[in-house]
Protein backbone atom coordinates (compact mmCIF):
# COMPACT_ATOMS: atom_id res chain seq x y z
CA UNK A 1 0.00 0.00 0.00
CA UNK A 2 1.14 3.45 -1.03
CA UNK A 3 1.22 5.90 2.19
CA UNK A 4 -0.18 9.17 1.61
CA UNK A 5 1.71 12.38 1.15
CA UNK A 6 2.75 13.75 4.26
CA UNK A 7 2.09 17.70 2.73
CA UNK A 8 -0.63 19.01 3.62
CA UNK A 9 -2.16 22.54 1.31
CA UNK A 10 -3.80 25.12 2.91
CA UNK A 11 -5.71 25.64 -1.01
CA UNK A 12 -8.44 24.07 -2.42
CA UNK A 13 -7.62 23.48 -6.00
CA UNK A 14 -11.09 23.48 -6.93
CA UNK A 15 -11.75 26.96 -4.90
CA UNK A 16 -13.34 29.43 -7.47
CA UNK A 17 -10.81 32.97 -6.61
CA UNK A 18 -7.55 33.64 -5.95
CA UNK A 19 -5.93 31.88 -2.92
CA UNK A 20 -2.54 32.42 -1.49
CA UNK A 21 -1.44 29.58 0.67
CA UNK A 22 1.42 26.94 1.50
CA UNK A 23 2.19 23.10 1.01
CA UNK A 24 3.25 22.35 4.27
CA UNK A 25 5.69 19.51 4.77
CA UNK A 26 5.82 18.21 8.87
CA UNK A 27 10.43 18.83 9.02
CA UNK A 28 11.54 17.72 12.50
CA UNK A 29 14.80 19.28 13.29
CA UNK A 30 16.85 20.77 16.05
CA UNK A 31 15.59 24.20 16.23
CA UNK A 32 12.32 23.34 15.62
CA UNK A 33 11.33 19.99 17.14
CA UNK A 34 7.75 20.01 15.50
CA UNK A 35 8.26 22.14 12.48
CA UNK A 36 7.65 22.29 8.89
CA UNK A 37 8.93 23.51 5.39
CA UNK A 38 6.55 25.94 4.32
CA UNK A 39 6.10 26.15 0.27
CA UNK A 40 4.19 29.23 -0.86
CA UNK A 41 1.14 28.18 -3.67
CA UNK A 42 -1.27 29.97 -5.13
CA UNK A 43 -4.62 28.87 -7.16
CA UNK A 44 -6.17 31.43 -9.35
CA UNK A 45 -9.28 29.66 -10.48
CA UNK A 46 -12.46 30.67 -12.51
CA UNK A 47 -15.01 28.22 -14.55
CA UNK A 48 -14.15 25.34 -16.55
CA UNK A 49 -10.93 25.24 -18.79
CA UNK A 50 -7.81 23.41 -18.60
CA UNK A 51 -4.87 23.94 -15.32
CA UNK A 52 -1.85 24.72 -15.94
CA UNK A 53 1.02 24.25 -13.57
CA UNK A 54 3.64 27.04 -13.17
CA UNK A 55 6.94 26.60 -11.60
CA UNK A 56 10.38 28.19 -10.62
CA UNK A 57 13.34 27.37 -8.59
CA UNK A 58 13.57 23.39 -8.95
CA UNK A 59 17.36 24.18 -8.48
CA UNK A 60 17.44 26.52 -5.77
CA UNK A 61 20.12 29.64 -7.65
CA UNK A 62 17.98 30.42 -10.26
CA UNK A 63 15.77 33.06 -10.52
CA UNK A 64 14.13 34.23 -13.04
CA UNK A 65 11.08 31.55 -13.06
CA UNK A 66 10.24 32.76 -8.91
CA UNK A 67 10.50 36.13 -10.14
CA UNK A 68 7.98 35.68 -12.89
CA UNK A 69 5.69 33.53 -10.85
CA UNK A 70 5.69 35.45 -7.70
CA UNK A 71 4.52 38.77 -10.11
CA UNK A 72 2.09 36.87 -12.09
CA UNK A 73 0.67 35.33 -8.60
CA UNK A 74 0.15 39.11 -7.40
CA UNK A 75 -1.66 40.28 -11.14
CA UNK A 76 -3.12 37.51 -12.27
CA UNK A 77 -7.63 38.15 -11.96
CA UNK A 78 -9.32 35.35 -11.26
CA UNK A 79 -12.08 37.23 -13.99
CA UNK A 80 -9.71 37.27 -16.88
CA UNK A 81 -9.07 32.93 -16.47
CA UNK A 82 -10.58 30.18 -17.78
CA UNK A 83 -9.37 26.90 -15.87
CA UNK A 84 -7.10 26.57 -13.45
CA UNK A 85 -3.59 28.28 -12.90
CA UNK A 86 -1.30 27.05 -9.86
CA UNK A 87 1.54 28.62 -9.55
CA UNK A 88 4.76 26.89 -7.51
CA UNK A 89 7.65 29.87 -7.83
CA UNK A 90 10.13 27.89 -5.34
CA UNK A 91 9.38 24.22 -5.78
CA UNK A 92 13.05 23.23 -3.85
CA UNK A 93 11.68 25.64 -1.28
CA UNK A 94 15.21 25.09 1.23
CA UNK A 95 17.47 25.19 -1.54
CA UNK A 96 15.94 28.16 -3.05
CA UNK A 97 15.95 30.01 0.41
CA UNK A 98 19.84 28.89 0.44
CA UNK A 99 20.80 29.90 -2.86
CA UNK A 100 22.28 26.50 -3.92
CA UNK A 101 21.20 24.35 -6.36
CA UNK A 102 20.46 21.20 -3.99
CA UNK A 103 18.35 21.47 -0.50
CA UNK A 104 20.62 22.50 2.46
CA UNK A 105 18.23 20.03 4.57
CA UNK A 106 19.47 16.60 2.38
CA UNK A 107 21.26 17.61 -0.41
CA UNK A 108 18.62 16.65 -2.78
CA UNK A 109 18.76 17.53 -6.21
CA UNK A 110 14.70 17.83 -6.50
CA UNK A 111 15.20 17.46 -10.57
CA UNK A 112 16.90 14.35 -10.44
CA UNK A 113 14.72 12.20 -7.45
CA UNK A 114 11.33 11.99 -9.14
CA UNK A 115 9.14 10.13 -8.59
CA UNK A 116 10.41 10.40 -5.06
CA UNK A 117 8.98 9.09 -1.79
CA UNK A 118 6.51 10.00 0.48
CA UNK A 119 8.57 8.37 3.53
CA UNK A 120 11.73 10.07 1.99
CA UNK A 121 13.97 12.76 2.67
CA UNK A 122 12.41 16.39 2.26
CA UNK A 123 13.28 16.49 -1.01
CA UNK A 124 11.76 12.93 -2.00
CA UNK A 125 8.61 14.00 -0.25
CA UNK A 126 8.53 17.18 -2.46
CA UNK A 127 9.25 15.36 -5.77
CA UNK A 128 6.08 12.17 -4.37
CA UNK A 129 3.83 14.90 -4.01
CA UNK A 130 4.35 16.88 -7.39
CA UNK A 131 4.24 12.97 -8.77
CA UNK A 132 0.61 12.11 -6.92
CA UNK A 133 -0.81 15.12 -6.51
CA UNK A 134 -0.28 18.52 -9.00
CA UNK A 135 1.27 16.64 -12.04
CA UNK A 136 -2.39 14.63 -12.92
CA UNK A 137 -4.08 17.89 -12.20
CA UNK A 138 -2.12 19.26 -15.09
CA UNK A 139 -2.88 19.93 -18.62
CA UNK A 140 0.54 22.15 -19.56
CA UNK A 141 3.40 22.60 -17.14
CA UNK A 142 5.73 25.18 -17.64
CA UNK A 143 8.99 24.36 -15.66
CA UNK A 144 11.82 27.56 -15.52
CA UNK A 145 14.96 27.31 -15.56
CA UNK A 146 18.34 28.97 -16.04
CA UNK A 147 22.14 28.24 -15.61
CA UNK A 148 22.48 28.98 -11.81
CA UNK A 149 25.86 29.43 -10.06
CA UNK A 150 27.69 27.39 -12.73
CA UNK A 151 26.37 27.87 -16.17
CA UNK A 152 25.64 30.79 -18.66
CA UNK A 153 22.83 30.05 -21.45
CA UNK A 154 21.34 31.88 -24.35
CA UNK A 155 17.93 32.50 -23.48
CA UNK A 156 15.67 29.65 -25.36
CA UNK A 157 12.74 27.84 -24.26
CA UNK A 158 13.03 24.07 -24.93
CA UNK A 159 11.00 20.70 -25.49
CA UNK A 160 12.01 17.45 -26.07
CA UNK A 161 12.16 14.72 -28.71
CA UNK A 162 9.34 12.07 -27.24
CA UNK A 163 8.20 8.88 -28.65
CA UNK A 164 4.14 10.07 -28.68
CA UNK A 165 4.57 12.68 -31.72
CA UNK A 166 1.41 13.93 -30.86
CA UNK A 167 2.39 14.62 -27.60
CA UNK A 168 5.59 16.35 -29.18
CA UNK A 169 3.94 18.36 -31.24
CA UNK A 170 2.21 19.86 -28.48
CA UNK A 171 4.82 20.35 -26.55
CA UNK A 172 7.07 22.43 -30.00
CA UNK A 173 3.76 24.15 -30.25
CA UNK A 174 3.72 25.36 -26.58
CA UNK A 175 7.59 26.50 -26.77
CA UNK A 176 6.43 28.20 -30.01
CA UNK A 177 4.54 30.21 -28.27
CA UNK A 178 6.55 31.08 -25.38
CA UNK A 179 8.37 32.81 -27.88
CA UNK A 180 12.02 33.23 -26.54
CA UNK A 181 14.55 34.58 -28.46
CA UNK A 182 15.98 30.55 -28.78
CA UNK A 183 13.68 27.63 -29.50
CA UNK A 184 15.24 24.48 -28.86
CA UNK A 185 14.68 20.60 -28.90
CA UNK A 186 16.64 19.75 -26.34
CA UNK A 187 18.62 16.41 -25.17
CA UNK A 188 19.44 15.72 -21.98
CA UNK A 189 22.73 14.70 -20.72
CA UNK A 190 20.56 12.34 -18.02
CA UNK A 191 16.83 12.31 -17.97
CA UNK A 192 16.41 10.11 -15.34
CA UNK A 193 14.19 11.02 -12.21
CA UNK A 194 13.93 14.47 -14.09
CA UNK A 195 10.84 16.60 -13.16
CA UNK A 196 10.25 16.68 -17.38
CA UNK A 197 10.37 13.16 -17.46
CA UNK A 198 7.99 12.48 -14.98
CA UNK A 199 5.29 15.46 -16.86
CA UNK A 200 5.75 14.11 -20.17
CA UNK A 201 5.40 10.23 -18.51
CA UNK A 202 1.84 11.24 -17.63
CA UNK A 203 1.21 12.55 -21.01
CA UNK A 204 1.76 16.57 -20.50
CA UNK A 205 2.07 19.00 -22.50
CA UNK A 206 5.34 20.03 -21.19
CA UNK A 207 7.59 23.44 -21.33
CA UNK A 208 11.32 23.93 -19.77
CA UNK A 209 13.72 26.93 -20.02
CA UNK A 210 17.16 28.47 -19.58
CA UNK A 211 17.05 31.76 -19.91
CA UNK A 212 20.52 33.11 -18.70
CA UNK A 213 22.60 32.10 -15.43
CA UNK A 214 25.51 33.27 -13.46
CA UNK A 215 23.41 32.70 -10.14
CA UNK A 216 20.85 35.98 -10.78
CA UNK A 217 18.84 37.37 -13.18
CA UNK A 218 18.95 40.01 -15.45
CA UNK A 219 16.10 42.74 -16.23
CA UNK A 220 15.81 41.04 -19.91
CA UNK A 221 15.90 37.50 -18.30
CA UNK A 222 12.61 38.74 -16.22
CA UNK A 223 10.85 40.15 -19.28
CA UNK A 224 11.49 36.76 -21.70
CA UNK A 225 10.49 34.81 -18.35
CA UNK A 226 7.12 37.56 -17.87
CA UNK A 227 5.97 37.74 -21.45
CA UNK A 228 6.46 33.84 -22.28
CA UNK A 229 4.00 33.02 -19.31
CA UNK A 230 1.64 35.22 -20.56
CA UNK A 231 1.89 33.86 -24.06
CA UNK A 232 1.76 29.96 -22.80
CA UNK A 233 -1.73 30.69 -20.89
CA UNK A 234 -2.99 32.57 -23.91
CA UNK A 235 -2.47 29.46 -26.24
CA UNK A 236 -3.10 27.01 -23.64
CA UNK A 237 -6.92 28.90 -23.51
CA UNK A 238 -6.67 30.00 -20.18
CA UNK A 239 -6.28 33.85 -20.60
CA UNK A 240 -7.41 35.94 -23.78
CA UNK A 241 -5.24 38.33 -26.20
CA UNK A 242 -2.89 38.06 -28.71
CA UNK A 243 0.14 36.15 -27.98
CA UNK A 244 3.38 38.55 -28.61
CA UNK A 245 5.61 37.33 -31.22
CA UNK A 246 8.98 38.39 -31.94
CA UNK A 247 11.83 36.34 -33.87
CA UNK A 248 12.99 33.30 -32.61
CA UNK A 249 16.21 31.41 -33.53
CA UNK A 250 15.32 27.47 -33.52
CA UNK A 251 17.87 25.23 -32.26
CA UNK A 252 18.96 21.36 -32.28
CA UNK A 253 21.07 19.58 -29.86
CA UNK A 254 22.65 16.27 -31.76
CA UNK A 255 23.45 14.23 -28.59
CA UNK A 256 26.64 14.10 -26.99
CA UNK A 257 28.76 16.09 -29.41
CA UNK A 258 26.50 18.85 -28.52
CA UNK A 259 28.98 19.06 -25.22
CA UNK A 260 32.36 20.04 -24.16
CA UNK A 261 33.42 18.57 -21.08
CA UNK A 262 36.27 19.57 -19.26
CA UNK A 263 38.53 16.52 -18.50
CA UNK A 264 41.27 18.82 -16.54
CA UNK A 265 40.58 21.89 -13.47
CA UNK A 266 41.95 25.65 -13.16
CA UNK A 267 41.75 28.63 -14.77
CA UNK A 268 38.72 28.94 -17.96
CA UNK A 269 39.80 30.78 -20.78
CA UNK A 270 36.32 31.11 -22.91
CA UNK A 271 37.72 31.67 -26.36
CA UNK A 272 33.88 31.89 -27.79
CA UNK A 273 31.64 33.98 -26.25
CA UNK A 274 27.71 32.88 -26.11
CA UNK A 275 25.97 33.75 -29.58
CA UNK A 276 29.24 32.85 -31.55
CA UNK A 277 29.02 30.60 -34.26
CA UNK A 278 31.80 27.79 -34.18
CA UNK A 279 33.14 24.90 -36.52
CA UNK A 280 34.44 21.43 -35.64
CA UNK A 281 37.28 21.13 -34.18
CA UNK A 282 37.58 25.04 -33.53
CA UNK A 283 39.18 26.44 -30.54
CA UNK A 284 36.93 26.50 -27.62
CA UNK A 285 38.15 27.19 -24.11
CA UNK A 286 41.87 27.20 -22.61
CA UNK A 287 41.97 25.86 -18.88
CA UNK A 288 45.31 26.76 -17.16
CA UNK A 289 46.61 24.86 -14.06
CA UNK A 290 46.07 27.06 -11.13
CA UNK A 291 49.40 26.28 -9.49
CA UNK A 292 52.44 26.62 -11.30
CA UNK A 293 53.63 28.95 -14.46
CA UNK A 294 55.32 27.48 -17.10
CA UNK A 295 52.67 24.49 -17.59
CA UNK A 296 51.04 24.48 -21.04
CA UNK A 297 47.25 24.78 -20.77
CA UNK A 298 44.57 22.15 -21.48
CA UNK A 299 42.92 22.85 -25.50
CA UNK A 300 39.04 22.10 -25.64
CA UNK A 301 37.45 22.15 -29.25
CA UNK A 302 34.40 22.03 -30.78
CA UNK A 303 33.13 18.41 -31.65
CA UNK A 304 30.78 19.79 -34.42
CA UNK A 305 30.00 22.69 -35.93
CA UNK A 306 27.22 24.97 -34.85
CA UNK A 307 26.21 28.10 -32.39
CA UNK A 308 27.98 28.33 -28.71
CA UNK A 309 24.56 28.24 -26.28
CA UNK A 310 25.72 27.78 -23.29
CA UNK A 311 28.88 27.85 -21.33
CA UNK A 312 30.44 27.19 -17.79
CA UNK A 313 30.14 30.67 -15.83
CA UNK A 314 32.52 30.87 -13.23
CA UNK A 315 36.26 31.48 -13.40
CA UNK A 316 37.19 28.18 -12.16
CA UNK A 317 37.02 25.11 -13.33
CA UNK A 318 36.55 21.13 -11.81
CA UNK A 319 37.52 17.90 -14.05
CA UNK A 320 33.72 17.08 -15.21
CA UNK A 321 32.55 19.93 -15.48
CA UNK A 322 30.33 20.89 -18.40
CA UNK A 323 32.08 23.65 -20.73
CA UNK A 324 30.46 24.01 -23.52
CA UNK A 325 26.97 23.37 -24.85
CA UNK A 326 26.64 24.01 -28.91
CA UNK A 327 23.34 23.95 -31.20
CA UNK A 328 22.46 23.58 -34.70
CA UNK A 329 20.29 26.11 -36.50
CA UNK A 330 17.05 24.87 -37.67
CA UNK A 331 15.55 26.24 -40.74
């Protein structure tokens, strides 16, 4: 027998309004023998229509997702929907609150631990409830994301390659209308126990991002992150307008030559900058050994040709590390 979640919401998801509430998860711990995680939630509901699920900070440094969500939770009339939105802007509620990635509480990496546990760690219990409870509410789920502390993107909204075309199709046609300045079918280095894997497992129409990095966000981060929302619920029928196009660039990944990683650690010398175009076998990156002089450095090149999309962010550099990420125009 399954247990129950042990999160408890303070919404009703079938509440006609606006409500502003919490998941609470039950978090024994030293300074607080009968405490809780608190994760703010809001339900802006009105008639019948599809639900769409909104969330930000599955890794804890990046921010452009809460800031959109947290805005669009304060705006958003419950008059001008039709369905359901719930909105999630910190699902790794500790790790967001920390600034890392992972959850201080477990180190949990909430995007890799689906479909989690509801007699787990924090983070398990997190992931089990997003699993059993808001994912089969769901029609579309829009999951943000950027680099964080450790990576540096273009800013493209992104779907994946699935065996259900139909399903696919919805899912190109939902990043369509995002409408970052990079569309991209995307391929994952590991999908497994991914919070996309587990939405497009239960048949979602399903949205991700990376929309800059460097652990912050910038003021155009915020608008691509504030207008794409508002474009998704448009075509997903939940608000009404006209959804704001501009020109996208649509991208490819081709597998594992889409990625440079770094098989030494020191000092990055980014010889591309983001936006560059690049050929095979073209000068990347330089990375320098951070304790001597004299000491040739380490040459990364391109394994195939196409546009530099992402990129390690800080100044130093650990063996494994991803350095490069390249793309193929489309079209």
């Amino acid at each position: 027998m399954v247990r129950p979640s042990p999160i408890r919401a303070s919404v009703d998801y079938d509440q006609e309004g606006v409500q502003h509430g919490f998941l609470r998860l039950p978090y024994s711990r030293d300074d607080s023998a009968w405490g809780a995680v608190m994760i703010p939630i809001a339900v802006i509901k009105h008639g019948k229509g599809p639900t769409a699920l909104l969330t930000g900070a599955n890794h804890g440094d990046e921010y452009e997702g809460p800031i959109a969500l947290l805005k669009l939770a304060n705006s958003l009339e419950p008059r001008r929907v039709r369905g359901r939105v719930i909105i999630v802007p910190a699902m790794n509620y500790p790790a967001f609150r920390a600034g890392r990635r992972t959850s201080p509480i477990d180190a949990g990496n909430l995007n890799r631990i689906f479909p989690g546990r509801p007699d787990g760690s924090v983070t398990e219990k997190i992931a089990d409830y997003f699993q059993r409870v808001l994912l089969p509410l769901a029609d579309i789920v829009l999951d943000y994301h950027s680099g964080g502390r450790t990576l540096d993107f273009l800013p493209f909204a992104a779907a994946h390659e699935l065996p259900d075309k139909e399903q696919e199709q919805r899912c190109v046609a939902a990043m369509e209308a995002f409408n970052a300045p990079y569309s991209m079918k995307l391929h994952e280095i590991d999908a497994v126990g991914m919070y996309d894997t587990a939405a497009e497992e239960q048949g979602k129409t399903f949205l991700t991002t990376e929309l800059g990095g460097g652990g912050s966000a910038s003021a155009r981060s915020v608008r691509i992150a504030e207008r794409g929302v508002r474009n998704l619920l448009i075509h997903a029928g939940l608000l009404e307008g006209e959804i704001a196009l501009e020109p996208t660039v649509w991208l490819a990944m081709h597998g594992d030559d889409s990625f440079v990683i770094s098989t030494s650690e020191g000092v990055v010398e980014m010889c591309r900058d983001l936006g560059d175009e690049v050929e095979v076998d073209q000068l990347v990156a330089r990375v320098y050994a951070p304790d001597r002089t004299g000491a040739e450095p380490v040459i990364y090149r391109a394994r195939m040709s196409g546009l530099l999309v992402g990129r390690h962010f800080p100044g130093l550099i650990k063996t494994g590390d991803c350095l490069a990420v390249i793309a193929v125009r489309q079209g």
